[in-house]
Protein backbone atom coordinates (compact mmCIF):
# COMPACT_ATOMS: atom_id res chain seq x y z
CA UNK A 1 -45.54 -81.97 -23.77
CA UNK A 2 -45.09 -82.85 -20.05
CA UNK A 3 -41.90 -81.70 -19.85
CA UNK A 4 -42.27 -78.13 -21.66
CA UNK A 5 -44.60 -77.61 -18.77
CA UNK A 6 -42.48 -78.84 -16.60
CA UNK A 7 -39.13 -76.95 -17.90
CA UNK A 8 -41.36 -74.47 -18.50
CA UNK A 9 -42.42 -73.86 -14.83
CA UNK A 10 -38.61 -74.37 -13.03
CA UNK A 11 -37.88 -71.78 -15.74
CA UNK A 12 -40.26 -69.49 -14.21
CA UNK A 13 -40.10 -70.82 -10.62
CA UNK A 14 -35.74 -70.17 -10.90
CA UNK A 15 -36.41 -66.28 -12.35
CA UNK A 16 -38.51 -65.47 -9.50
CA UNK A 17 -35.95 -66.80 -7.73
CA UNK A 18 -33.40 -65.12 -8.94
CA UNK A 19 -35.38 -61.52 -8.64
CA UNK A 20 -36.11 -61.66 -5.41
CA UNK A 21 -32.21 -62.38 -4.89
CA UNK A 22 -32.10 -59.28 -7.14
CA UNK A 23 -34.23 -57.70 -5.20
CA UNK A 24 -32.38 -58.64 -1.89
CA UNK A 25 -28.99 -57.57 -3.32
CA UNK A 26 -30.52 -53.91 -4.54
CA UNK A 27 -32.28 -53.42 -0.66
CA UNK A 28 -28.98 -54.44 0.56
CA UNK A 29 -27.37 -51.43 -1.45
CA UNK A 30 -29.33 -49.21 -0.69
CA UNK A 31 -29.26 -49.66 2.89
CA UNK A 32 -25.24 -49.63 2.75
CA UNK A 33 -25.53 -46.31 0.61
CA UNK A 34 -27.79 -44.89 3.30
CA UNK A 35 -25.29 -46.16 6.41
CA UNK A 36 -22.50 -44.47 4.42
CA UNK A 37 -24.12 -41.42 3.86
CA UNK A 38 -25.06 -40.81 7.03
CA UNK A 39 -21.27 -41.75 8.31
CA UNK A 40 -20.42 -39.25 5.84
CA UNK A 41 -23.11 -36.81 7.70
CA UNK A 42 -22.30 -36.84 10.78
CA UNK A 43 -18.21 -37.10 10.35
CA UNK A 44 -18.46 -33.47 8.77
CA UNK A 45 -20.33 -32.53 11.70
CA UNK A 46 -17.57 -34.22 13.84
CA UNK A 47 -14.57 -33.00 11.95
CA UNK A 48 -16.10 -29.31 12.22
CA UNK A 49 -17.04 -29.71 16.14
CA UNK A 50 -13.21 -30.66 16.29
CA UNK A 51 -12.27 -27.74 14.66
CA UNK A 52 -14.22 -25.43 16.48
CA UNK A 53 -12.89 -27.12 20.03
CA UNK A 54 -9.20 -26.61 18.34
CA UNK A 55 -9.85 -22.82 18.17
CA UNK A 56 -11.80 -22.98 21.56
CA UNK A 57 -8.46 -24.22 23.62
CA UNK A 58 -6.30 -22.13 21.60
CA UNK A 59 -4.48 -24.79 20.05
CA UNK A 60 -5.22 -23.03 16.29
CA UNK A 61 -6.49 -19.75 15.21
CA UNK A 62 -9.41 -19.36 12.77
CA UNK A 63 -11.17 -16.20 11.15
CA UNK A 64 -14.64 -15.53 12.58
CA UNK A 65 -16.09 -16.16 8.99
CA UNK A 66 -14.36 -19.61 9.50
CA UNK A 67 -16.66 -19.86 12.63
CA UNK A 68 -19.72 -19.40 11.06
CA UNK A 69 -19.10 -21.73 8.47
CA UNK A 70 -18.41 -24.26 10.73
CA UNK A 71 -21.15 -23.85 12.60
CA UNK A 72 -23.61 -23.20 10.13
CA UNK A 73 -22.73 -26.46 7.92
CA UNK A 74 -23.32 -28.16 11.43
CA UNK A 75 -26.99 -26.48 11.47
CA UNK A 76 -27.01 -27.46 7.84
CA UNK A 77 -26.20 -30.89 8.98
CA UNK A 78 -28.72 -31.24 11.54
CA UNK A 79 -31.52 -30.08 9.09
CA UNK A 80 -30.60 -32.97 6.48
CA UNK A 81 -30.17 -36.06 9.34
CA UNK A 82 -33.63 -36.48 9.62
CA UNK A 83 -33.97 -37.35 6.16
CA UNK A 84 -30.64 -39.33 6.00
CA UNK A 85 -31.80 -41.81 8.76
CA UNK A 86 -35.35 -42.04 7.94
CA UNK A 87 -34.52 -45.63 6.52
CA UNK A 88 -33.99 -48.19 8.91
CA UNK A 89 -30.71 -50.00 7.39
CA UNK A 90 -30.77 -52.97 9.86
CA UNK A 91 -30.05 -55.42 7.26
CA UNK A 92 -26.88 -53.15 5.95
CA UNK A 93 -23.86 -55.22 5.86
CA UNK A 94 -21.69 -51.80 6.55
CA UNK A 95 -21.04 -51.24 9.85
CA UNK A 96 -23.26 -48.66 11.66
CA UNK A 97 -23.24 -47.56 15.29
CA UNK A 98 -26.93 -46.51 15.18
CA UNK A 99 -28.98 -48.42 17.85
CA UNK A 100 -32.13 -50.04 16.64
CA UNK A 101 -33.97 -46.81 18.87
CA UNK A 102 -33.66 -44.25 16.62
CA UNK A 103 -36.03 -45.92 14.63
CA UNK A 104 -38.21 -47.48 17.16
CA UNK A 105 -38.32 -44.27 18.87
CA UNK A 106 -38.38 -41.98 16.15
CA UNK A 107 -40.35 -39.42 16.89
CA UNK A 108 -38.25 -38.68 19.77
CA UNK A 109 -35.14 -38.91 18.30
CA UNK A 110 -35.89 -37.18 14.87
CA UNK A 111 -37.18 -34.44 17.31
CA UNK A 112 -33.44 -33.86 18.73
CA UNK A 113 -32.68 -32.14 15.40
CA UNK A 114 -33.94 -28.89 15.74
CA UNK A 115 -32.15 -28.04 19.06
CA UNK A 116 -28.90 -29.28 17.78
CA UNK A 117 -29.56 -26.91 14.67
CA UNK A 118 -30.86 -23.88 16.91
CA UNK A 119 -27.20 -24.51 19.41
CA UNK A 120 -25.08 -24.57 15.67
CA UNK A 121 -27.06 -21.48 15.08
CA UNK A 122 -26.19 -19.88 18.16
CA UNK A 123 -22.89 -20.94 18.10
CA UNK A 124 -22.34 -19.16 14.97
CA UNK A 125 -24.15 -15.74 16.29
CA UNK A 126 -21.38 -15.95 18.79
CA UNK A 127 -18.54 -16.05 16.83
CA UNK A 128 -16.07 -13.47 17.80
CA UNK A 129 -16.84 -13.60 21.58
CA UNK A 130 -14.99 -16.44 22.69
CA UNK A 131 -17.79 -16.22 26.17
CA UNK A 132 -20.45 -16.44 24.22
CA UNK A 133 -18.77 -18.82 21.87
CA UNK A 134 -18.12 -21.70 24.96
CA UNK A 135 -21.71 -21.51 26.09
CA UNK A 136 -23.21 -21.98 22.75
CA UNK A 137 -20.49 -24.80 22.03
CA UNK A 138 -21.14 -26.36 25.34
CA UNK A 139 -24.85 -26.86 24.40
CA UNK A 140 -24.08 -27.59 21.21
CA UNK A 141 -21.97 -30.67 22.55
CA UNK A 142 -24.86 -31.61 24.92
CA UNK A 143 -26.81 -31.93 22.11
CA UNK A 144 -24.37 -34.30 20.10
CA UNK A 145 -23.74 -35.80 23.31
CA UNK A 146 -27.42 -37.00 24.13
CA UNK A 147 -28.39 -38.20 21.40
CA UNK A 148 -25.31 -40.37 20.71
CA UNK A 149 -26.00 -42.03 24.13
CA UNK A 150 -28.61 -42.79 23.74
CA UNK A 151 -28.86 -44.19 19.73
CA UNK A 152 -25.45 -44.88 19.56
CA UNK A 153 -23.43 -48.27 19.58
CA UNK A 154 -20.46 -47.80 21.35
């Protein structure tokens, strides 16, 4: 009888065990699924600012309607990053360039949203005046710019 008890209980003891490994592995996916998205995120809104500073120097030629969308899936993007980096994904084994700040200092840099998505806004009002277009750009890139020095990992 001793040892059903005791086979019994390193039974239980090893699937406890193994579900909190279970457990471990399924946090660690999610946090890599979150990391990717976000890479996913913000390389749409990088591919599109490269776009936009293609047309800008007059390297390429794009409709105004081509603008727009660029800029307004940029103000779409800015509108969804809160949300994407709400979860703090420092035990992610991807690779992620977001600092530790954004979510000690949330607040303040969740709060950098809006004026990135208000300059993407602008930016696509202005498409069609190529004056109007490089101010709203420029402030546009000051907002990217900020906030990846200060939350980003070189």
């Amino acid at each position: 009888m001793k040892h059903f008890v005791t086979a019994g209980l390193m039974t239980a003891s090893l699937a406890l065990g193994l579900g909190a490994f279970g457990t471990a592995q399924a946090d660690e996916a999610m946090d890599n699924e979150a990391v990717q998205t976000r890479q996913m995120l913000m390389d749409g809104i990088g591919g599109a600012m490269g776009t936009l500073g293609c047309y800008m120097k007059g390297q390429c030629e794009l409709p105004d309607g081509v603008i727009r969308n660029l800029a307004n899936g940029i103000a779409f993007s800015a509108s969804a990053a809160p949300a994407a980096f709400e979860q703090n994904t420092a035990e992610a084994s991807v690779k992620t360039t977001a600092k530790p700040d954004v979510w000690t200092n949330w607040d303040e840099f969740a709060g950098r949203f809006p004026e990135m998505k208000t300059a993407a806004l602008n930016l696509a009002a202005a498409a069609g005046d190529k004056g109007a277009m490089g101010a709203a750009l420029g402030e546009l890139g000051k907002s990217c710019k900020g906030c990846h020095d200060e939350y980003r990992s070189k």
